[in-house]
C-alpha atoms as a PDB file:
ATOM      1  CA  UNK A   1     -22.113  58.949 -14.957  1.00  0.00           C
ATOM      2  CA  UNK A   2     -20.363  57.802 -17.927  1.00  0.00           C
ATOM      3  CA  UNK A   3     -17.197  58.914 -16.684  1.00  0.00           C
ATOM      4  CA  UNK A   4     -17.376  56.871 -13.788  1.00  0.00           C
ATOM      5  CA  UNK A   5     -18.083  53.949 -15.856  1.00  0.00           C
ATOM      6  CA  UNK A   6     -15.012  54.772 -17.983  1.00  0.00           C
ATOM      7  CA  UNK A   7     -13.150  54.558 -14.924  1.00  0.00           C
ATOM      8  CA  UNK A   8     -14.367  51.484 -12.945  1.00  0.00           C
ATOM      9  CA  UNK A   9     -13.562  49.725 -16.807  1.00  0.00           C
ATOM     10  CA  UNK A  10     -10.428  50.867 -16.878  1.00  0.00           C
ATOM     11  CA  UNK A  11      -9.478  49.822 -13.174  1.00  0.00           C
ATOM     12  CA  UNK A  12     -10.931  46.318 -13.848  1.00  0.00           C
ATOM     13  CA  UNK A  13      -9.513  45.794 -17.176  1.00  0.00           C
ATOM     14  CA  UNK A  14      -6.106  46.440 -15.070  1.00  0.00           C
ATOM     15  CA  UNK A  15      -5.948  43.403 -12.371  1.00  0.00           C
ATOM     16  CA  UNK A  16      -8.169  40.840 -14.620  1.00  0.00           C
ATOM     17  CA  UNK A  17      -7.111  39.274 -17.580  1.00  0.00           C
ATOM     18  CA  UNK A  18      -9.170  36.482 -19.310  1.00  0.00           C
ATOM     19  CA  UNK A  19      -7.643  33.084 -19.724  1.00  0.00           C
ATOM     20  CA  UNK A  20      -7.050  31.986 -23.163  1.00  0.00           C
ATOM     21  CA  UNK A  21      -7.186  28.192 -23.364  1.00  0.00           C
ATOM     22  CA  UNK A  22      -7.253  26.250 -26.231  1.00  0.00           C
ATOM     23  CA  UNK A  23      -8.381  23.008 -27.660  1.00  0.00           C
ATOM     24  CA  UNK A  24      -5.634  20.109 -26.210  1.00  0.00           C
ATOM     25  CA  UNK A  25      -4.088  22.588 -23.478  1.00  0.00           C
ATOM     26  CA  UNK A  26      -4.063  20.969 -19.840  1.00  0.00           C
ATOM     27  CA  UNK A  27      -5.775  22.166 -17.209  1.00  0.00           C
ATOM     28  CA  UNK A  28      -6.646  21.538 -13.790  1.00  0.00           C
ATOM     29  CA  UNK A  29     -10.054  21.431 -12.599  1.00  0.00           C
ATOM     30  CA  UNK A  30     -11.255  22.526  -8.808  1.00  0.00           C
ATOM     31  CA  UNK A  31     -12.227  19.861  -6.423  1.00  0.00           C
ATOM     32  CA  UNK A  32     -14.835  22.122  -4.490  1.00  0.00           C
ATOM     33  CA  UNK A  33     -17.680  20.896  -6.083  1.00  0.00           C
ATOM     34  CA  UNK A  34     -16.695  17.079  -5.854  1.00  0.00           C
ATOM     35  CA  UNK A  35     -18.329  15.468  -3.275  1.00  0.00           C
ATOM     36  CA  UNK A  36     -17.956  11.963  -4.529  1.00  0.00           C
ATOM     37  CA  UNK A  37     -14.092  11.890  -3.977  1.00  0.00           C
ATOM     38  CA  UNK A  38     -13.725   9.379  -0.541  1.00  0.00           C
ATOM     39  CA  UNK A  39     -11.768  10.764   1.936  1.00  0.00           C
ATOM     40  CA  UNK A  40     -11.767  13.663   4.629  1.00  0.00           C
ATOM     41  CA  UNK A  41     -11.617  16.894   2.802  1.00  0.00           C
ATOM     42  CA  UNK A  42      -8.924  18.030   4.121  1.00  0.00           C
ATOM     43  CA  UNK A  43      -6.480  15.546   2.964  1.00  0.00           C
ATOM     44  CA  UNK A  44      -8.110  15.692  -0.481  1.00  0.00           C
ATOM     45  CA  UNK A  45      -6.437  17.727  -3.384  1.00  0.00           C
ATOM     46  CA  UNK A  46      -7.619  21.540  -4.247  1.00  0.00           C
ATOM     47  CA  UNK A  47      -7.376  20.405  -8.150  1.00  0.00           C
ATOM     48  CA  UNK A  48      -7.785  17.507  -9.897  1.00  0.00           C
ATOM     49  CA  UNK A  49      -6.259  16.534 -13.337  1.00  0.00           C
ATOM     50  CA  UNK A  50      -4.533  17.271 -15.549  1.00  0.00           C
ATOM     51  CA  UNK A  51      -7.235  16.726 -18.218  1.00  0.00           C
ATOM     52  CA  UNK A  52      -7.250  17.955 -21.727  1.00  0.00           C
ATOM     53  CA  UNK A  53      -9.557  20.412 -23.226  1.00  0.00           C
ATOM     54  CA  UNK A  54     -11.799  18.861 -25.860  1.00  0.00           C
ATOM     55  CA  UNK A  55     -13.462  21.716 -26.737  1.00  0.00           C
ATOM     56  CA  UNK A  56     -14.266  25.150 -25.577  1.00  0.00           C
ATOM     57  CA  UNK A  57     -18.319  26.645 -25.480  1.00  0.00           C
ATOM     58  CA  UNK A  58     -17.471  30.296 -25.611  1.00  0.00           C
ATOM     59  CA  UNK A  59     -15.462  32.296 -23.093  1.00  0.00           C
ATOM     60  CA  UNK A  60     -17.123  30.974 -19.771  1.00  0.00           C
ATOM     61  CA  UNK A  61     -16.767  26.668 -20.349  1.00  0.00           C
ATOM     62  CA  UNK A  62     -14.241  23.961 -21.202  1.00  0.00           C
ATOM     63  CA  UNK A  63     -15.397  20.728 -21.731  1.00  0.00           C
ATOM     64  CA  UNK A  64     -12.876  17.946 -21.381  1.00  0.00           C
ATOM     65  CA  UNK A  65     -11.765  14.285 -21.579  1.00  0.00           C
ATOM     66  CA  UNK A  66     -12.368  13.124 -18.011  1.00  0.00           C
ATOM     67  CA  UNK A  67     -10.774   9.439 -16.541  1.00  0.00           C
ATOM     68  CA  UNK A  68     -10.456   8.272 -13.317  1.00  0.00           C
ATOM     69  CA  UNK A  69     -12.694   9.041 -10.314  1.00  0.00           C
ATOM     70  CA  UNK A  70     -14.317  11.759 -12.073  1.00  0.00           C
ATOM     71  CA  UNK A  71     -15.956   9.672 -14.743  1.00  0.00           C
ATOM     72  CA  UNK A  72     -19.403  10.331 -13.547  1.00  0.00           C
ATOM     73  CA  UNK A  73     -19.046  13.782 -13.595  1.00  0.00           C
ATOM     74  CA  UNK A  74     -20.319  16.050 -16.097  1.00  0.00           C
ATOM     75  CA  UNK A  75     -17.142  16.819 -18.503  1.00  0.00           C
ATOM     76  CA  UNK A  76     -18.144  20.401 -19.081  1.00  0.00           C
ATOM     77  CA  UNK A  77     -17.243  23.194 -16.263  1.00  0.00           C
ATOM     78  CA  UNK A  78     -16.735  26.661 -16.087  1.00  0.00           C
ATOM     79  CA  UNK A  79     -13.475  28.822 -15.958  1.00  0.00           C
ATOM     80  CA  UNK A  80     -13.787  29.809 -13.055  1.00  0.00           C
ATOM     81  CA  UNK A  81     -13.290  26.217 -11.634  1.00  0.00           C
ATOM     82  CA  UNK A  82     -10.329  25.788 -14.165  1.00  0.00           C
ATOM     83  CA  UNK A  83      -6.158  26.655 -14.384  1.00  0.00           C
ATOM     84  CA  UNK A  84      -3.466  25.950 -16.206  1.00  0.00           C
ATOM     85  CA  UNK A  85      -1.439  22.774 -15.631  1.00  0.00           C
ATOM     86  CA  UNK A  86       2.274  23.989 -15.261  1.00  0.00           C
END
């Protein structure tokens, strides 16, 4: 059992790396979850932003400075909605 374990770790420790963001790196945030963004959805963009990080709540959040039409949203998401701006 335990080598089994050893080697599903090993095979996702390969193809995933964790993203290391920091406090005033730019990011993009997913547009998914936005409903309050006018316009048909598929004309809208996948990410919105760039914002910058404000700070970070462990490995799994970002919370950032949000302006624009995203003012009413909450300013802290998870990294799974978030990427680098490039």
């Amino acid at each position: 059992m335990n080598d089994a374990f050893e080697y599903a770790k090993q095979k996702w420790d390969k193809s995933h790396k964790t993203p290391e963001f920091k406090v005033g790196d730019l990011i993009l945030v997913s547009n998914l979850k936005f409903d309050n963004i006018k316009g048909p959805r598929r004309f809208k963009d996948s990410f919105a932003g760039p914002f910058i990080i404000k700070a970070l709540h462990g490995t799994n959040a970002v919370q950032v400075e949000i302006s624009g039409e995203l003012e009413n949203k909450h300013p802290t998401f998870p990294i799974s909605l978030v990427k680098y701006y490039t």
